[in-house]
C-alpha atoms as a PDB file:
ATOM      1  CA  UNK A   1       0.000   0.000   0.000  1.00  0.00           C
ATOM      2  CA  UNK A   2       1.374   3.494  -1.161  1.00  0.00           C
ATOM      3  CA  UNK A   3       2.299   5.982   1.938  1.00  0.00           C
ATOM      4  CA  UNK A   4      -0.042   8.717   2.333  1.00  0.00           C
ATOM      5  CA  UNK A   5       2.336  11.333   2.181  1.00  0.00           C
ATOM      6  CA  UNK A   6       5.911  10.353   0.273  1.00  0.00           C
ATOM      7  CA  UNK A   7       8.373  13.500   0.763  1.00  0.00           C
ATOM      8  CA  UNK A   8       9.565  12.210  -3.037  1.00  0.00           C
ATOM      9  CA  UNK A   9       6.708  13.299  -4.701  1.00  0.00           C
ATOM     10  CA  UNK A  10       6.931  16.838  -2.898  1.00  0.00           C
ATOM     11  CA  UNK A  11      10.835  17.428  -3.871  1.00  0.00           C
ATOM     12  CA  UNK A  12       9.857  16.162  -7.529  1.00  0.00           C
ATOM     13  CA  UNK A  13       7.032  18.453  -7.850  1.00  0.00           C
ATOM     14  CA  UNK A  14       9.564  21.693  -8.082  1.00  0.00           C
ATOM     15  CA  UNK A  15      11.450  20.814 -11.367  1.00  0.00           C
ATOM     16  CA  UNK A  16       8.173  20.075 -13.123  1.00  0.00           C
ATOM     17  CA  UNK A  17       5.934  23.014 -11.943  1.00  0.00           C
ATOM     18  CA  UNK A  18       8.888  25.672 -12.445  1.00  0.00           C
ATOM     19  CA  UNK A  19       9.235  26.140 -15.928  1.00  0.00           C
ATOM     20  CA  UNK A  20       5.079  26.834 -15.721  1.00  0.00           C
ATOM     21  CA  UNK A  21       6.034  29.529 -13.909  1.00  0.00           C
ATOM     22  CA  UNK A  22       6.795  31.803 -16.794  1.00  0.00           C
ATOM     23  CA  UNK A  23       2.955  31.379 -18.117  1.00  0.00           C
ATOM     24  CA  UNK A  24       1.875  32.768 -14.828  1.00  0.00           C
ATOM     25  CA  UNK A  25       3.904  35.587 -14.972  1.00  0.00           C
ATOM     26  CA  UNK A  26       3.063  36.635 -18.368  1.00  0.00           C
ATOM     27  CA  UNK A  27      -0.486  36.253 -17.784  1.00  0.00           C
ATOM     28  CA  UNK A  28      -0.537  38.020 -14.452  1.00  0.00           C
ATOM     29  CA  UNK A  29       2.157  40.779 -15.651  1.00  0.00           C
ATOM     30  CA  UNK A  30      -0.225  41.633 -18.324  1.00  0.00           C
ATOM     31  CA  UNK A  31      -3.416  41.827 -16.653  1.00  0.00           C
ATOM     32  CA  UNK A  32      -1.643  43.773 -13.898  1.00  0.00           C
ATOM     33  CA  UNK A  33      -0.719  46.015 -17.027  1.00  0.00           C
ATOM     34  CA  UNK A  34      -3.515  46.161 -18.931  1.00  0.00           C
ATOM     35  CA  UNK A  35      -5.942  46.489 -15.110  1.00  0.00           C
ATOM     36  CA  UNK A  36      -3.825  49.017 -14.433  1.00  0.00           C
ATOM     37  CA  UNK A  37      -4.400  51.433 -17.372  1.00  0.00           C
ATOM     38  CA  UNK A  38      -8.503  50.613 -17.132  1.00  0.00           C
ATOM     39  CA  UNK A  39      -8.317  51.322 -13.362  1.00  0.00           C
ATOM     40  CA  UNK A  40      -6.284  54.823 -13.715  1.00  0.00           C
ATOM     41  CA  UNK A  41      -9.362  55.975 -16.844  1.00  0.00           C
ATOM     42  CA  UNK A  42     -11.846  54.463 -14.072  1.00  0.00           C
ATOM     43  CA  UNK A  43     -10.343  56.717 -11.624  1.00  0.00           C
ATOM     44  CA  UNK A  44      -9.961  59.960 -13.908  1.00  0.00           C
ATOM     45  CA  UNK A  45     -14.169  59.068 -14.625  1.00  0.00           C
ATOM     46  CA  UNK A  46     -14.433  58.892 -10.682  1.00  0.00           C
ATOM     47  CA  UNK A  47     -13.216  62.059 -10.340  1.00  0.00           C
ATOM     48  CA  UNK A  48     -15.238  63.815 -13.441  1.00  0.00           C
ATOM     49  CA  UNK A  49     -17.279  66.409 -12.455  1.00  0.00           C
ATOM     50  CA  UNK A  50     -20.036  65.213 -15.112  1.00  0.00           C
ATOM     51  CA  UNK A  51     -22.110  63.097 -12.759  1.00  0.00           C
ATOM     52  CA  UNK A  52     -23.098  60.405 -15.791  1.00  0.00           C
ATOM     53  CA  UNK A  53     -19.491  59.455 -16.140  1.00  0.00           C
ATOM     54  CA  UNK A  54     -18.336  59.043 -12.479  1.00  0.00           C
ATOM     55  CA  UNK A  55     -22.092  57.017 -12.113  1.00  0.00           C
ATOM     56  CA  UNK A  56     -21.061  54.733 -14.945  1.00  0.00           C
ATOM     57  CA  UNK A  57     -17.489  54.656 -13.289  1.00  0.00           C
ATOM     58  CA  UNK A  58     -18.924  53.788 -10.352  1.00  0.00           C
ATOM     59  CA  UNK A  59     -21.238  50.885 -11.599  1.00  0.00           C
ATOM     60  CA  UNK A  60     -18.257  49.100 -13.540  1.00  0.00           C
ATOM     61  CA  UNK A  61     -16.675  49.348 -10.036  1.00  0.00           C
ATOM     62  CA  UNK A  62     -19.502  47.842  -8.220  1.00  0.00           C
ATOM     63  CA  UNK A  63     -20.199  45.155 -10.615  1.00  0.00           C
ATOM     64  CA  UNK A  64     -16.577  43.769 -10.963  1.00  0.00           C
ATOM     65  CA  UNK A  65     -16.075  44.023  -7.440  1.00  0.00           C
ATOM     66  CA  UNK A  66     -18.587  41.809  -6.197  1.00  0.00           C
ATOM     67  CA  UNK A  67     -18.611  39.113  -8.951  1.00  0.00           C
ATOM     68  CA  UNK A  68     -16.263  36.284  -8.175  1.00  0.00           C
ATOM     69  CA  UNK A  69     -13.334  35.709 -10.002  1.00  0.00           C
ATOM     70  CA  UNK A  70     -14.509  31.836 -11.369  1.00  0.00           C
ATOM     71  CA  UNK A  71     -18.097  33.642 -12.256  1.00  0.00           C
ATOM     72  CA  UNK A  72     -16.447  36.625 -14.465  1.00  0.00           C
ATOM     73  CA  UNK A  73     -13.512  34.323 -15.598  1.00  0.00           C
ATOM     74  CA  UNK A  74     -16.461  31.649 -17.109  1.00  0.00           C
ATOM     75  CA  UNK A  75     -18.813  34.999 -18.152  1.00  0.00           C
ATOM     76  CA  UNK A  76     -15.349  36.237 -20.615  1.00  0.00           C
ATOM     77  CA  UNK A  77     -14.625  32.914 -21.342  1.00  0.00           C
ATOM     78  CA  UNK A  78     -18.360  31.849 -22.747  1.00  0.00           C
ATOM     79  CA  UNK A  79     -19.559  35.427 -23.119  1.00  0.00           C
ATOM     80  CA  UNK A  80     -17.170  36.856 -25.702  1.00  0.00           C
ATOM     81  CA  UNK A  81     -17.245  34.592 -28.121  1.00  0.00           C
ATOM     82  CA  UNK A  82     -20.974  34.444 -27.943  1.00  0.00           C
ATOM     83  CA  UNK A  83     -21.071  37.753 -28.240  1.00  0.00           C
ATOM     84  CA  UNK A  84     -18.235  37.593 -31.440  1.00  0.00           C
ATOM     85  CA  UNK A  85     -20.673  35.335 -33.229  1.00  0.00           C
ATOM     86  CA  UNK A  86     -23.552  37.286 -33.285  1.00  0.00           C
ATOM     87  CA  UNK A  87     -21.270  39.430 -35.539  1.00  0.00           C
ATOM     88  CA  UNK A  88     -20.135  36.614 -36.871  1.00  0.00           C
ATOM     89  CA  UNK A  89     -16.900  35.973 -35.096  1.00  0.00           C
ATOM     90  CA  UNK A  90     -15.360  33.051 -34.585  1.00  0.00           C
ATOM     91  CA  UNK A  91     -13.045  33.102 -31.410  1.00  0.00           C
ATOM     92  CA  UNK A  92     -13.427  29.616 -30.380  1.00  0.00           C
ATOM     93  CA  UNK A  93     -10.045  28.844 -31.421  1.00  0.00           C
ATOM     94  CA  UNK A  94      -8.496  32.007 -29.700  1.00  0.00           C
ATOM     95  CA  UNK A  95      -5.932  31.140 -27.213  1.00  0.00           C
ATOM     96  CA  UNK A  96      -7.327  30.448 -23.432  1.00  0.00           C
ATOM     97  CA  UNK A  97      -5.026  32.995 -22.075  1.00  0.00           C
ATOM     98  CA  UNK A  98      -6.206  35.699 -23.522  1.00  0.00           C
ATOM     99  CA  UNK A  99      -9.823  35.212 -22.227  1.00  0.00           C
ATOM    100  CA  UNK A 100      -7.912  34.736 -18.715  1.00  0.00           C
ATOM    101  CA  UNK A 101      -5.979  38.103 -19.039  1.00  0.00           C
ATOM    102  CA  UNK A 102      -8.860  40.168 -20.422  1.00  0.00           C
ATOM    103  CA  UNK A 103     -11.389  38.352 -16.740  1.00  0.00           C
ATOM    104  CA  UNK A 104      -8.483  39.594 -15.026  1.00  0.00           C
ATOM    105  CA  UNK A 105      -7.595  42.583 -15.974  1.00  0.00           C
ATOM    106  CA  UNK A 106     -11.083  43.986 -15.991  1.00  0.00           C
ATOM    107  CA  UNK A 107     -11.250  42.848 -12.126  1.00  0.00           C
ATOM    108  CA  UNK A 108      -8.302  44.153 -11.593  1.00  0.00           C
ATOM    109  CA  UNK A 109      -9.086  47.505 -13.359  1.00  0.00           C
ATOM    110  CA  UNK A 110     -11.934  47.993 -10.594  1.00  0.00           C
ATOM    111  CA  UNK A 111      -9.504  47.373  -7.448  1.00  0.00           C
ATOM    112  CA  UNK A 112      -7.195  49.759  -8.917  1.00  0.00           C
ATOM    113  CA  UNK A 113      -9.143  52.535  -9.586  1.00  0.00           C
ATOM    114  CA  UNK A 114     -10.395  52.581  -6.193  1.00  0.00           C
ATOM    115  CA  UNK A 115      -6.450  52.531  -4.793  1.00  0.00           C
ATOM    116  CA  UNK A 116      -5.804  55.175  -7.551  1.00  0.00           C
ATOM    117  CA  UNK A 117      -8.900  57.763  -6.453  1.00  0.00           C
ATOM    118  CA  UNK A 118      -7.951  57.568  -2.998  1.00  0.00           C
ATOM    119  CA  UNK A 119      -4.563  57.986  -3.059  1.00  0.00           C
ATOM    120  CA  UNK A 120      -4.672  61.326  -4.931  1.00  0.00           C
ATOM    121  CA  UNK A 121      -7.813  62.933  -2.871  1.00  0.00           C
ATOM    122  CA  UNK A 122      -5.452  61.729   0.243  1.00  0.00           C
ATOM    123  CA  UNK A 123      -3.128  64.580  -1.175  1.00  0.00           C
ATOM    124  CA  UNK A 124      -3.790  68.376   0.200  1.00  0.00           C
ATOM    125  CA  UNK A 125      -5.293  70.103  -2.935  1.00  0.00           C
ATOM    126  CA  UNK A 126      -3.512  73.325  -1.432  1.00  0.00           C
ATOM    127  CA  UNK A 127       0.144  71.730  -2.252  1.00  0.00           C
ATOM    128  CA  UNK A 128      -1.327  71.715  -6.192  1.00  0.00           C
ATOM    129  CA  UNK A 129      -2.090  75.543  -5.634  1.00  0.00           C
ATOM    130  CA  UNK A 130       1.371  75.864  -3.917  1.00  0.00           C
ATOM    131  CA  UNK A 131       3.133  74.546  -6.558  1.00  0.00           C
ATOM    132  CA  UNK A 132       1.465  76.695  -9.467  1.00  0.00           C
ATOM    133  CA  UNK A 133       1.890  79.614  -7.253  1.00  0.00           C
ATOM    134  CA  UNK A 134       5.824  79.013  -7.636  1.00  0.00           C
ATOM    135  CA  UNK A 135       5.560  78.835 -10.781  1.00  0.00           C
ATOM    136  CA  UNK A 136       5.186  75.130 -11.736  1.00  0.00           C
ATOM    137  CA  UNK A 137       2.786  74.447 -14.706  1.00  0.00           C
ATOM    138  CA  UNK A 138      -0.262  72.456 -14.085  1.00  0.00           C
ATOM    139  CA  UNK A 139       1.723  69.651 -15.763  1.00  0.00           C
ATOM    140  CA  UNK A 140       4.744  69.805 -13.417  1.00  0.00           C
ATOM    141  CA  UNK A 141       2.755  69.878 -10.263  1.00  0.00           C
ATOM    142  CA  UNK A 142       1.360  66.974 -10.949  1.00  0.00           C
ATOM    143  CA  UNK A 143       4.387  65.092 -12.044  1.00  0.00           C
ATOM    144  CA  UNK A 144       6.978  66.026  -9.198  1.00  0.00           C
ATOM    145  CA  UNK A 145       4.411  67.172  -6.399  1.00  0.00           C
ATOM    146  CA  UNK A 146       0.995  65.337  -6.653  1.00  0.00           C
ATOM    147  CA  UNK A 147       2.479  62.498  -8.332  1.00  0.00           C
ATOM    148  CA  UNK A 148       5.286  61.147  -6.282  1.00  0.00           C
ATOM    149  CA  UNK A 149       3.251  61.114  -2.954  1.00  0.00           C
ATOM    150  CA  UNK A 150      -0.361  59.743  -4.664  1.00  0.00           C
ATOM    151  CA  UNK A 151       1.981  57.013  -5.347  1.00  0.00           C
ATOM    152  CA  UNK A 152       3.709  56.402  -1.889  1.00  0.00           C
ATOM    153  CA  UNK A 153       0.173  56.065  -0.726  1.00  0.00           C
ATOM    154  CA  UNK A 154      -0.440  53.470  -3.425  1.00  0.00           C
ATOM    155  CA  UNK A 155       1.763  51.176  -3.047  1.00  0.00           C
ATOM    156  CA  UNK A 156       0.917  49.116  -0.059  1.00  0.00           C
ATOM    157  CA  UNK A 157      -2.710  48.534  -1.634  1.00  0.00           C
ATOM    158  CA  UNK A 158      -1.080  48.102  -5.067  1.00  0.00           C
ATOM    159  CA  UNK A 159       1.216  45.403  -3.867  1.00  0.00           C
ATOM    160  CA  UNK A 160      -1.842  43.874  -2.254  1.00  0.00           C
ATOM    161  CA  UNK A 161      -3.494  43.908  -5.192  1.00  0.00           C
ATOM    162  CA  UNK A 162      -0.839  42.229  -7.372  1.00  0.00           C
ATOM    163  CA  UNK A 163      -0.613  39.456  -4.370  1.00  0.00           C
ATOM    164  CA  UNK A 164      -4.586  38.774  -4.896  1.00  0.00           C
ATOM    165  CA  UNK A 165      -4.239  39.026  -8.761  1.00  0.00           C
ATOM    166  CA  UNK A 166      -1.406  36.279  -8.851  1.00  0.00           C
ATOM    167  CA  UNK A 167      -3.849  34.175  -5.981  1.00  0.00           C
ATOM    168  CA  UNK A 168      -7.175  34.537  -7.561  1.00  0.00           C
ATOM    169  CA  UNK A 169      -5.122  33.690 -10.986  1.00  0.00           C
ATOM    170  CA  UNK A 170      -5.126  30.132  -9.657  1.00  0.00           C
ATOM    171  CA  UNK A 171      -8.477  29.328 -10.974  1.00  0.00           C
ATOM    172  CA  UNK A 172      -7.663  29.694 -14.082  1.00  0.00           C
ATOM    173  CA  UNK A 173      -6.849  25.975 -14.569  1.00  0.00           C
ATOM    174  CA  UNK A 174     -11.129  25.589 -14.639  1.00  0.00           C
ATOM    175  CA  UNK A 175     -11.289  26.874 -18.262  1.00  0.00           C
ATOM    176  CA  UNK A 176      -8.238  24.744 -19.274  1.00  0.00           C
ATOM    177  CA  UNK A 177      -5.496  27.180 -18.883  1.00  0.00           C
ATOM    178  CA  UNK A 178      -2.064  25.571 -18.397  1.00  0.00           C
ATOM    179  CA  UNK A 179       0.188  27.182 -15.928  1.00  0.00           C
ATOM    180  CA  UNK A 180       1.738  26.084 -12.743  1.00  0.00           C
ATOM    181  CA  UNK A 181      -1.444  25.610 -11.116  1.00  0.00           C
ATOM    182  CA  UNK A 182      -2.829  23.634 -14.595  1.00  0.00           C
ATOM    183  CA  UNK A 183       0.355  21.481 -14.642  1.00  0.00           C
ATOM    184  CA  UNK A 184      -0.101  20.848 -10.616  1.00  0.00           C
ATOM    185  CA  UNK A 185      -3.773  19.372 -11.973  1.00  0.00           C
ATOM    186  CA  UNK A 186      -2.473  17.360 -14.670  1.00  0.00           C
ATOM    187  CA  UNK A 187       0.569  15.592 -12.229  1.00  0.00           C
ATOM    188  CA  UNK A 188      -2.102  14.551  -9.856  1.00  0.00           C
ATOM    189  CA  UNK A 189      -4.696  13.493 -12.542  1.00  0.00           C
ATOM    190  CA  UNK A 190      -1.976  11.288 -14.035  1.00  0.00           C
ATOM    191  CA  UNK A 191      -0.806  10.064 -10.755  1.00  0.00           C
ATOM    192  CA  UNK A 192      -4.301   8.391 -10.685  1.00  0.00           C
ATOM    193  CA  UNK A 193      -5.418  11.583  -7.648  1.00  0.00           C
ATOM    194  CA  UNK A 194      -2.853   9.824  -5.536  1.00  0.00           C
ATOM    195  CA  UNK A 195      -0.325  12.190  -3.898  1.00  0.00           C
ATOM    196  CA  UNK A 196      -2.259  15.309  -4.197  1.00  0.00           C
ATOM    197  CA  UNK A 197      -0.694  16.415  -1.179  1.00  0.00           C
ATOM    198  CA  UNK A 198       2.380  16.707  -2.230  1.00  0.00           C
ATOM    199  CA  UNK A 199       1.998  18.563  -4.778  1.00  0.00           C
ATOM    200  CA  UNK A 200      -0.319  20.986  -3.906  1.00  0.00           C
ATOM    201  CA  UNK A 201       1.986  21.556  -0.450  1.00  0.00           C
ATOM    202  CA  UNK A 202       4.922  22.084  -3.654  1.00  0.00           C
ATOM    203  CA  UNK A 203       2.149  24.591  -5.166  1.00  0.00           C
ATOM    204  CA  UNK A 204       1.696  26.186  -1.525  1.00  0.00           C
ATOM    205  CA  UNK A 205       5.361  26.928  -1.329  1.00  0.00           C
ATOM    206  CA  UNK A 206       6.008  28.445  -4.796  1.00  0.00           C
ATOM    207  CA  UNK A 207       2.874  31.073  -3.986  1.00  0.00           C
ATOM    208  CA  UNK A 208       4.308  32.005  -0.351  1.00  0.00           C
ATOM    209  CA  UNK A 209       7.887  32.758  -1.714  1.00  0.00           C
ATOM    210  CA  UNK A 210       6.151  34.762  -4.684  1.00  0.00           C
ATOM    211  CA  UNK A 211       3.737  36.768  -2.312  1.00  0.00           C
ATOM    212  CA  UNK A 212       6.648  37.572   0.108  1.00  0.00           C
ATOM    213  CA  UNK A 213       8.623  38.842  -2.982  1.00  0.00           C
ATOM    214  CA  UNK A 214       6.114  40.857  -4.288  1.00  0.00           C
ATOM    215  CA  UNK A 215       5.863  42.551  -0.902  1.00  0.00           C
ATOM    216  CA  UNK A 216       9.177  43.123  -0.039  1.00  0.00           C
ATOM    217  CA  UNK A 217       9.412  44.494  -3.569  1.00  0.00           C
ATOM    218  CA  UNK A 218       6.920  46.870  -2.894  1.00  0.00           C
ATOM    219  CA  UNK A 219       8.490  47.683   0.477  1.00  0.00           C
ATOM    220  CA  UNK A 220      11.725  48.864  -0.569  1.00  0.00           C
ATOM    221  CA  UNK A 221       9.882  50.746  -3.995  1.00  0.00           C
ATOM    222  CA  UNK A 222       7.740  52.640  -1.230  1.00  0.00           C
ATOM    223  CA  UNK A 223      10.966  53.429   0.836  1.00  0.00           C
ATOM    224  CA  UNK A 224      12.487  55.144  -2.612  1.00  0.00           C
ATOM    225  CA  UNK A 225       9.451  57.042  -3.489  1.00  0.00           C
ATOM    226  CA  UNK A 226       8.948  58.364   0.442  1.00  0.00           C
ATOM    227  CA  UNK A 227      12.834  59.890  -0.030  1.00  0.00           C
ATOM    228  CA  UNK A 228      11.778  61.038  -2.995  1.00  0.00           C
ATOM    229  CA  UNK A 229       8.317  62.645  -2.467  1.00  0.00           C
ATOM    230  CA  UNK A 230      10.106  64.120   0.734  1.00  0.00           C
ATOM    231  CA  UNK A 231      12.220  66.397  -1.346  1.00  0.00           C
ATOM    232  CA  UNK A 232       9.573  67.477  -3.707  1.00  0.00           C
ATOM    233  CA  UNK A 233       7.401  68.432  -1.122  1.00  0.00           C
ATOM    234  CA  UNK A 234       5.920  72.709  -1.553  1.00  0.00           C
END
């Protein structure tokens, strides 16, 4: 009878699942890209003072937010090319990624354009009027004094947000997608389900060393933007 949990199986997981690793960070790097842009013209429709656009703003915000990752990944992932054939279309042999990094980076585009409002009305609107007053265009104050420290207030919830893009990512394998997580499905499946475990314990370890990355990443790019917005400061 086969032990329940064989330490073999866990080492041999790494060398397998690693090379997937590069799908996941394409996929995530671009939705984090792509999320990022929609959040930041989110954000700029938040702060509109035509009350139609930050209302629409407002409702892609509330309905990305509280749909569920698998529910909007299997909505973009039906949806779309459902939609493309009613024109007809035909996007049933498009890649699976890029259904995964367009779910994504919509959800993504919500969280971020939250972080993004908040972090520039946290700055004093009388440092804008400061600036100008020295004689910094429009365009300046917001690059080296509105900028810098909208950003420094970011970061934490941006890094945060990257950490739950790359988790939430995981479900991607439900659509097909191959990446680590995909490849994790595929060794057990082929091991007959035995020795799940291990693997998914090998899984568990590859996304704890990535999150702590990613945040101590973020930690040291706050540190350089806090010197920085420090001696741009009216």
């Amino acid at each position: 009878m086969d032990k329940y949990f064989d330490i073999s199986y866990f080492w041999g997981a790494f060398p397998v699942l690693l090379p997937f690793l590069k799908i996941t960070f394409l996929f995530v790097g671009s939705s984090a890209l792509l999320g990022f842009g929609i959040g930041l013209l989110v954000a700029i429709m938040k702060l509109s003072k035509n009350r139609l656009i930050q209302q629409l703003a407002h409702l892609y915000t509330t309905i990305l937010r509280c749909t569920p990752s698998i529910v909007l990944l299997f909505l973009v992932y039906y949806g779309i090319p459902a939609l493309a054939k009613l024109v007809h279309i035909d996007l049933n042999d498009l890649e699976t990624m890029y259904f995964v990094i367009i779910a994504f980076s919509l959800q993504f585009g919500a969280i971020m354009s939250e972080v993004i409002r908040s972090a520039y009305l946290s700055i004093d609107k009388g440092q804008y009027e400061a600036a100008v007053c020295v004689g910094l265009s429009p365009f300046q104050a917001y690059r080296r004094i509105i900028v810098p420290q909208a950003v420094v207030t970011a970061m934490p919830n941006i890094g945060n947000g990257l950490i739950s893009l790359l988790q939430e990512g995981a479900l991607a394998y439900t659509i097909g997608f191959i990446d680590v997580v995909g490849k994790a499905e595929l060794i057990i499946a082929s091991n007959y389900n035995t020795h799940a475990l291990e693997i998914f314990l090998a899984l568990a370890v590859i996304y704890w060393i990535l999150s702590i990355v990613i945040e101590q990443i973020f930690i040291k790019v706050e540190h350089v933007f806090k010197k920085g917005s420090r001696s741009v400061k009216v």
